[in-house]
C-alpha atoms as a PDB file:
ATOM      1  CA  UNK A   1       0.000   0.000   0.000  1.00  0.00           C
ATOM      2  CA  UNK A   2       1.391   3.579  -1.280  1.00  0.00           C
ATOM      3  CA  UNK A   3       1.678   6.324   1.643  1.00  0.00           C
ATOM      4  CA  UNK A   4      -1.079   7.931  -0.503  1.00  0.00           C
ATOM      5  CA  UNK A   5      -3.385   4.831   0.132  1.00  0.00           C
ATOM      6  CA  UNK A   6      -2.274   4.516   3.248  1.00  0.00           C
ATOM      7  CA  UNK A   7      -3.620   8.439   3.941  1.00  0.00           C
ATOM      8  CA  UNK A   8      -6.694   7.980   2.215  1.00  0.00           C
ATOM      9  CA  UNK A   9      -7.667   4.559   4.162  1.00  0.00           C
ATOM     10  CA  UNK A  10      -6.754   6.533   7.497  1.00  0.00           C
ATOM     11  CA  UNK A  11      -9.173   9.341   6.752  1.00  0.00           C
ATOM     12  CA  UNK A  12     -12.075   7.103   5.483  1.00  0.00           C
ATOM     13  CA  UNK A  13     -11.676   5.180   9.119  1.00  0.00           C
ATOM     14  CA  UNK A  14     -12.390   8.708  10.372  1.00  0.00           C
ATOM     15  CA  UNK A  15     -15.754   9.028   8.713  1.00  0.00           C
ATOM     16  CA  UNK A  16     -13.610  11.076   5.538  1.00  0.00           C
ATOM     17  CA  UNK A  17     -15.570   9.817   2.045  1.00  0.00           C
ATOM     18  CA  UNK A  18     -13.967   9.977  -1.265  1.00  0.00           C
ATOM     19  CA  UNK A  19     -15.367  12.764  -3.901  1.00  0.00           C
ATOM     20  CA  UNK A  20     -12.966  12.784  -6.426  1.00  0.00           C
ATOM     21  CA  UNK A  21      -9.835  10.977  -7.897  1.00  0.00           C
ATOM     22  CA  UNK A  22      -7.295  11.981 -10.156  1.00  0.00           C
ATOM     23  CA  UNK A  23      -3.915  10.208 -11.157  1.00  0.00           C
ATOM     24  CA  UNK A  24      -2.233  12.220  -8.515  1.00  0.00           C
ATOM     25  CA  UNK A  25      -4.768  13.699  -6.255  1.00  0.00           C
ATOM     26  CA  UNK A  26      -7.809  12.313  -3.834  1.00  0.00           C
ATOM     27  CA  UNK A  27     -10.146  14.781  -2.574  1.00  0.00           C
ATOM     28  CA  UNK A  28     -12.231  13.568   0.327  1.00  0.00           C
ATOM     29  CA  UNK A  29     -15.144  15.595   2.665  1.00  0.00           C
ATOM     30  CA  UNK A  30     -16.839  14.871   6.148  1.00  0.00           C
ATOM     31  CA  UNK A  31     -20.052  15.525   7.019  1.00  0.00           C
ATOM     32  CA  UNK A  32     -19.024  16.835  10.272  1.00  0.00           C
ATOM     33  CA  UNK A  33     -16.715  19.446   8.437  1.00  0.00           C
ATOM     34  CA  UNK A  34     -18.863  20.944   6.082  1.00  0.00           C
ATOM     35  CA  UNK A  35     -16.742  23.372   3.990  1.00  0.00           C
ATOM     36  CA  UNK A  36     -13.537  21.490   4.435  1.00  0.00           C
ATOM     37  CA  UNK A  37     -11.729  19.498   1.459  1.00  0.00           C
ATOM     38  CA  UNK A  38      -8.875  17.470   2.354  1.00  0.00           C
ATOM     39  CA  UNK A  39      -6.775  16.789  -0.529  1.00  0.00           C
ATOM     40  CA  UNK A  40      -4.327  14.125  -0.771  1.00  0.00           C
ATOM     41  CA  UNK A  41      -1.162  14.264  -2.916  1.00  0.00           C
ATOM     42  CA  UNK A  42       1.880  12.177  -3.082  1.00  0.00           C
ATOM     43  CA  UNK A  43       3.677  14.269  -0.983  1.00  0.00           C
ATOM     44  CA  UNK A  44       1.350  16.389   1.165  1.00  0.00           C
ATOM     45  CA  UNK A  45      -1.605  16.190   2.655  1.00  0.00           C
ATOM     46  CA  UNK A  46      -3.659  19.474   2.863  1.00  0.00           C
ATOM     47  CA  UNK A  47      -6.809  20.766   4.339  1.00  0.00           C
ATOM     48  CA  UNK A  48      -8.898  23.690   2.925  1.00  0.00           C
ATOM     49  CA  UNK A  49     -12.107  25.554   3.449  1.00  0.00           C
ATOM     50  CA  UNK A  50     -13.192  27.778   0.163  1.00  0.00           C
ATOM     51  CA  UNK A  51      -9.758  27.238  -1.193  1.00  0.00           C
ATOM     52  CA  UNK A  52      -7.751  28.577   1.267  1.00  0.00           C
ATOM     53  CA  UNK A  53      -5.190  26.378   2.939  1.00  0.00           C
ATOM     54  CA  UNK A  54      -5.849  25.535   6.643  1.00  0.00           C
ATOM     55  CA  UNK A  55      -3.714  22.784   7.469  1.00  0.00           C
ATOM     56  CA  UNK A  56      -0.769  20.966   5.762  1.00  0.00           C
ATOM     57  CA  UNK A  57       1.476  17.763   6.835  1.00  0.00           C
ATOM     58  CA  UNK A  58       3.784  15.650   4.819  1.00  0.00           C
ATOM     59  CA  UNK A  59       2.083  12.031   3.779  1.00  0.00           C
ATOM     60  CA  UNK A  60       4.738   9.928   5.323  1.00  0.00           C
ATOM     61  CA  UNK A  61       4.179  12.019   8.840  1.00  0.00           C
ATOM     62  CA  UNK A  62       0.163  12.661   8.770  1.00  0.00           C
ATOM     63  CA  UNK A  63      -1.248  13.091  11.896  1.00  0.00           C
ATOM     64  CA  UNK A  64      -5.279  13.139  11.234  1.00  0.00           C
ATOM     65  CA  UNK A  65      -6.226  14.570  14.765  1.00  0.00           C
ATOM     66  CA  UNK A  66      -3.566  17.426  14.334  1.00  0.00           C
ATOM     67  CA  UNK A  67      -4.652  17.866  10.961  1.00  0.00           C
ATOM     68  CA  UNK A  68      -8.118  18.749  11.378  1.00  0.00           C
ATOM     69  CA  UNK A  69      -7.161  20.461  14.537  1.00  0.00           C
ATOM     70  CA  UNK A  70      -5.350  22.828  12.960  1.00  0.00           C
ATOM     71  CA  UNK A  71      -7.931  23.111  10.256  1.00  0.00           C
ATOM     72  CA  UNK A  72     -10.634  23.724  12.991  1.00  0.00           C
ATOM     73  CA  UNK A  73      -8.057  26.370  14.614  1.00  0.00           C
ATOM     74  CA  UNK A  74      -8.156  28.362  11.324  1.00  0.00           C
ATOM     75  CA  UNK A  75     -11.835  28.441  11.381  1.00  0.00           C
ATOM     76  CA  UNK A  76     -12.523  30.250  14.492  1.00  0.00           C
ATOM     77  CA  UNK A  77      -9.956  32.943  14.098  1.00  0.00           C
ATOM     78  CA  UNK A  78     -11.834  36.017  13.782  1.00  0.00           C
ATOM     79  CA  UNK A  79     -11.762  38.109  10.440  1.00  0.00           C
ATOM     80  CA  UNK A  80      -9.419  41.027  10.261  1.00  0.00           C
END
C-alpha cells in the first residue's frame, strides 16, 4: 500500500468519504466538516475551506487529529 493509500484509508476510518480521484490527487469531505476538502497528494496532505489552505502535513508524517485540529483552529480565528 502507497503512503497515498495509506492516507486515504486513514481518513475514510475517520468518517472522511472519497469525492474525487485523479492520477495524482484524492479529494475527500466529512459531514461533520462541512466546507472542508482534504486533498491528498503524493507528498502532502492538505486541508482547505473555500480554497484557502488551513492545514498541511507531509504524507509519510500525517497526523489526522492534528490535521483537522489545525484546520478547525483556522476556522474560528476572527476576520481582520
Amino acid at each position: 500500500m502507497s503512503d497515498q493509500e495509506a492516507a486515504v484509508a486513514e481518513l475514510e476510518r475517520v468518517g472522511f468519504r472519497v469525492v474525487r480521484r485523479t492520477s495524482a490527487l484524492v479529494f475527500l469531505v466529512h459531514p461533520e466538516y462541512p466546507g472542508l476538502l482534504v486533498r491528498v497528494g503524493t507528498v502532502f496532505v492538505v486541508a482547505e475551506r473555500d480554497g484557502v489552505e488551513q492545514a498541511r502535513q507531509r504524507l509519510e508524517t500525517l497526523d489526522v487529529e492534528t490535521l483537522l485540529g489545525r484546520a478547525k483552529e483556522q476556522r474560528t480565528e476572527p476576520m481582520e
